[in-house]
N, C-alpha and C. Protein backbone atom coordinates (compact mmCIF):
# COMPACT_ATOMS: atom_id res chain seq x y z
N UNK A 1 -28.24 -93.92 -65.88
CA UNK A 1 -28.55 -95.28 -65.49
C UNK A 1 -27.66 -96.24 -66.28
N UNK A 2 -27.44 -97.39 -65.62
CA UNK A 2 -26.46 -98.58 -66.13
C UNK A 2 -26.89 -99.06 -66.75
N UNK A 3 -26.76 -100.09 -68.22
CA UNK A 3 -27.53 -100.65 -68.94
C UNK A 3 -27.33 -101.90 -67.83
N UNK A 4 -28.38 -103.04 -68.12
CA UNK A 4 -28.40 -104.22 -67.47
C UNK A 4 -27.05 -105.23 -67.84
N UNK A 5 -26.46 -104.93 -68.85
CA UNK A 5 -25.23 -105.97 -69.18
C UNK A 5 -24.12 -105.61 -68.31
N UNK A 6 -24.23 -104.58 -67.59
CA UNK A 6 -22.87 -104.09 -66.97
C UNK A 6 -23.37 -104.39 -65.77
N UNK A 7 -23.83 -104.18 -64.97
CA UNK A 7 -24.59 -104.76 -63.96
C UNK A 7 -24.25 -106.63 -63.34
N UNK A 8 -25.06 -106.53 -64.84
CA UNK A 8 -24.53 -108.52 -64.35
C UNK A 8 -23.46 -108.57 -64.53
N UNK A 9 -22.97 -108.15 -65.15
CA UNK A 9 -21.03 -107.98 -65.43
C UNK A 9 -20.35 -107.91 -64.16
N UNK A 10 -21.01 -107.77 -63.24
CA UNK A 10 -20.12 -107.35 -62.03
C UNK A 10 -20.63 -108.47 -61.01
N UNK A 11 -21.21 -109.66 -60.97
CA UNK A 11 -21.53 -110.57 -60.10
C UNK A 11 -20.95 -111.92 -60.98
N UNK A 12 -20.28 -111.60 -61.78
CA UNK A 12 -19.63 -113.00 -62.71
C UNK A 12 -18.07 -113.30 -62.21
N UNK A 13 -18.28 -114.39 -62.09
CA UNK A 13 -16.92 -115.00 -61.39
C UNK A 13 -16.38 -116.05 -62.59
N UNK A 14 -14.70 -115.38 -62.75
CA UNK A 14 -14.70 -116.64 -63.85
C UNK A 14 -13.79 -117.67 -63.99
N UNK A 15 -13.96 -118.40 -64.47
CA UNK A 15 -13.75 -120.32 -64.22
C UNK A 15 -12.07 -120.33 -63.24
N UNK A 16 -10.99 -119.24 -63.37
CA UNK A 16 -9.53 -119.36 -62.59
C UNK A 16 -10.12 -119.06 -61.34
N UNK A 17 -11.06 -118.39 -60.87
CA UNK A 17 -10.83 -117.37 -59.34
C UNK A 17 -12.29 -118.11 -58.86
N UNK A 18 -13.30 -118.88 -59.51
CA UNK A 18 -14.14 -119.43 -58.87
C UNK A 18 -13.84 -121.14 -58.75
N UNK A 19 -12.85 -121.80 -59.30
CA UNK A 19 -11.87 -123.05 -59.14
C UNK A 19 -11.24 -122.70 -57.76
N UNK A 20 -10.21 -121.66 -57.98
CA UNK A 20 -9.73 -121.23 -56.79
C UNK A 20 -10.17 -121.00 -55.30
N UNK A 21 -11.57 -120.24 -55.32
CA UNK A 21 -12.28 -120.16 -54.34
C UNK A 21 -12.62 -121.57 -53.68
N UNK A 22 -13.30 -122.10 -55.00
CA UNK A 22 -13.92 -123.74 -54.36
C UNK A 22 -12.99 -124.20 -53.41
N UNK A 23 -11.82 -124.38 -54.25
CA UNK A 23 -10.24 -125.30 -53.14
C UNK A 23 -10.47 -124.64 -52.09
N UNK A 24 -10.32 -123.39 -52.15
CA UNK A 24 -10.18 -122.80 -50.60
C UNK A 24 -10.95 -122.92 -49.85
N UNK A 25 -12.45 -123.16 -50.18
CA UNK A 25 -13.18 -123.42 -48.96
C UNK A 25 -13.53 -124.99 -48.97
N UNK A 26 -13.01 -125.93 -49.27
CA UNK A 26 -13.26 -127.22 -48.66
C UNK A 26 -11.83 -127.41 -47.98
N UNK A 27 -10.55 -126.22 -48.07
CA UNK A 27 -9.45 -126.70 -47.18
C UNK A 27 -10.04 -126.28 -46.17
N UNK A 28 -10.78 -124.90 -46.31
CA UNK A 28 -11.43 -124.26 -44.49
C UNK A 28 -12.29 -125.37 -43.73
N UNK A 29 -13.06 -126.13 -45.42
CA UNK A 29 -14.04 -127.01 -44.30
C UNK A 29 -13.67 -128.35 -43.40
N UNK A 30 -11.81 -129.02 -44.28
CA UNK A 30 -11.73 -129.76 -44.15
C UNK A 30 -10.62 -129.01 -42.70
N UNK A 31 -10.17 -128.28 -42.63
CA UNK A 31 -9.48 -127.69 -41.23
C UNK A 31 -10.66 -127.81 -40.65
N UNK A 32 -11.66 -127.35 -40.30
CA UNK A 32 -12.40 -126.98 -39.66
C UNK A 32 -12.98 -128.69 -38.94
N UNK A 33 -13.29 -129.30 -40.06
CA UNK A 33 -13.98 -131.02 -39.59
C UNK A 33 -12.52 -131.78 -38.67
N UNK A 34 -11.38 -131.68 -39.29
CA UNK A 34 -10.30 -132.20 -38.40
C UNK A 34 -10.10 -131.38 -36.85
N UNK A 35 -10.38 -130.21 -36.56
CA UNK A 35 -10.13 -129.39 -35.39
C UNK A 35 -11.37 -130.13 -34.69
N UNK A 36 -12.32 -130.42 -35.39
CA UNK A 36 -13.59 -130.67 -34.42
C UNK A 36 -13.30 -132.85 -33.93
N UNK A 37 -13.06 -133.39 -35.37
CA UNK A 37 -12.73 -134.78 -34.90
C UNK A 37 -11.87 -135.06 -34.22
N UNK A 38 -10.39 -134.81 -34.18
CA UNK A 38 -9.28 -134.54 -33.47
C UNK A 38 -9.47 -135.23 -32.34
N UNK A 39 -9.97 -134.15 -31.90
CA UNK A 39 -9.96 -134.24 -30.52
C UNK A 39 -11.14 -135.10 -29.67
N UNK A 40 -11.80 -135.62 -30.12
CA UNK A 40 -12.57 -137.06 -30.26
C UNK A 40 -11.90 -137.95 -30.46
N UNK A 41 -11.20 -138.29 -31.33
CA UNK A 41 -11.03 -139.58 -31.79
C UNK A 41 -9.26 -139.81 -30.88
N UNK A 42 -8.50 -138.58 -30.88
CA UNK A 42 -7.50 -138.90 -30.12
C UNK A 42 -7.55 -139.78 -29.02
N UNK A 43 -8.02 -139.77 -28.03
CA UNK A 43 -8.06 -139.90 -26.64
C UNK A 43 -8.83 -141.43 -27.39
N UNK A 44 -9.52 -141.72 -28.03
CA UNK A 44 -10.06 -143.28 -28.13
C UNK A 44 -8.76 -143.94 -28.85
N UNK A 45 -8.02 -143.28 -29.69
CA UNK A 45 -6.64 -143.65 -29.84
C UNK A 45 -5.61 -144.21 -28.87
N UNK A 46 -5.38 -143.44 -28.01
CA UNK A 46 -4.96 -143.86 -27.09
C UNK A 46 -5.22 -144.59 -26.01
N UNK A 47 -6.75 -144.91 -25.48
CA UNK A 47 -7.18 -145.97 -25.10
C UNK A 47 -7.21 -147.29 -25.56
N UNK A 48 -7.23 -147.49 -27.20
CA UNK A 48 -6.78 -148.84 -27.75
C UNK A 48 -5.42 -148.95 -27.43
N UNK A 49 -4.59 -148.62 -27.70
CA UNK A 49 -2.94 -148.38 -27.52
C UNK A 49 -2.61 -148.75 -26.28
N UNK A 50 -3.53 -148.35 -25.16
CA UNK A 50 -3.62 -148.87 -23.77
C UNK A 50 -3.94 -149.84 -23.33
N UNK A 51 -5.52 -150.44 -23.80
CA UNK A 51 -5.56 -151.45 -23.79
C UNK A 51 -5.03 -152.90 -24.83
N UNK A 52 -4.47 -152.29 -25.42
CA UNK A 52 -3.87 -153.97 -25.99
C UNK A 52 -2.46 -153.93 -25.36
N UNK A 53 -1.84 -153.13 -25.36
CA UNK A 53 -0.46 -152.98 -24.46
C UNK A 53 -0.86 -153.63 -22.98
N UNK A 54 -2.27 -153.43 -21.83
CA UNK A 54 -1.93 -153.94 -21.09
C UNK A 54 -2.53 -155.39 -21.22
N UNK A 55 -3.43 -155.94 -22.24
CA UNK A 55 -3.70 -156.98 -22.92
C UNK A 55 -2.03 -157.89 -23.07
N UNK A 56 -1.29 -157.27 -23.60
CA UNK A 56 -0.01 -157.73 -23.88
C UNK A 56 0.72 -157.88 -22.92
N UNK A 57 1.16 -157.56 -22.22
CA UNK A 57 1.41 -157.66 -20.42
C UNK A 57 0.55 -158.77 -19.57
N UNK A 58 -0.79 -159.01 -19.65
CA UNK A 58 -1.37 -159.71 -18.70
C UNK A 58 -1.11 -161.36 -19.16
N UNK A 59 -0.97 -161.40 -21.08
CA UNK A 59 -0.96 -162.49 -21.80
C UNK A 59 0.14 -163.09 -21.46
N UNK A 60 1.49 -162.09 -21.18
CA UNK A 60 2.81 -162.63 -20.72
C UNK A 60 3.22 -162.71 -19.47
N UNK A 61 2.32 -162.20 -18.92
CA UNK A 61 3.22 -162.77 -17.29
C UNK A 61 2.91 -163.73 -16.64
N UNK A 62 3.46 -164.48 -16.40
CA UNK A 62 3.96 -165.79 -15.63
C UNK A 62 2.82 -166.21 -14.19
N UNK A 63 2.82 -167.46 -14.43
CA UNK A 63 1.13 -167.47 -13.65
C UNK A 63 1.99 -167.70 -12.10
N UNK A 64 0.96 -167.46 -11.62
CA UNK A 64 1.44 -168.34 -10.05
C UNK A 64 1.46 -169.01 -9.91
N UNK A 65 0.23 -169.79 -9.98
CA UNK A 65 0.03 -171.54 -10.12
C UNK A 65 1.08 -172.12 -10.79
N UNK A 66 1.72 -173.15 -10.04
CA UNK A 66 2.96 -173.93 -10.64
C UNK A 66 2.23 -175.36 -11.52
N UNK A 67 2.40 -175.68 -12.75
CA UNK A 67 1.93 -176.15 -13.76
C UNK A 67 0.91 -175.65 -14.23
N UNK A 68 0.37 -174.27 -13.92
CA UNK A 68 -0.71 -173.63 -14.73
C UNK A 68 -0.13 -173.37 -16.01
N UNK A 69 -1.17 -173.53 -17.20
CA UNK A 69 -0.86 -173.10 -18.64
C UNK A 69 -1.18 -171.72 -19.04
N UNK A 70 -0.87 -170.56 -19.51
CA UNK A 70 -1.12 -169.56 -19.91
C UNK A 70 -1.47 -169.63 -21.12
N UNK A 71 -2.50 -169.52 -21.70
CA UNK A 71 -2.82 -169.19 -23.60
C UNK A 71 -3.83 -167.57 -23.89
């Protein structure tokens, strides 16, 4: 039989390889939260981009009405 010190000896992680671990799993978590926002937030990206571009277009073109003011 094992004495009990060798035992726990073998579930101890120490301070280089359990630092290490940590980093690695908040890069998995932080890959993981960008794969999921991504692709949400893109497409509302590009709907602002759309709408002020055609915001910007409607502000500049030239009225019909002859002495109408545009602001």
């Amino acid at each position: 039989m094992e004495p009990l010190n060798t035992i726990l000896q073998l579930g101890y992680v120490g301070p280089g390889a359990g630092l290490s671990m940590i980093g690695a799993l908040l890069a998995v978590l932080a890959i993981l939260a960008l794969a999921l926002i991504g692709p949400i937030l893109y497409p509302i990206k590009l709907l602002r981009a759309w709408l002020k571009q055609r915001r910007m277009r409607l502000n500049s073109a030239p009225s019909s009405i002859p002495g109408a003011h545009v602001e």
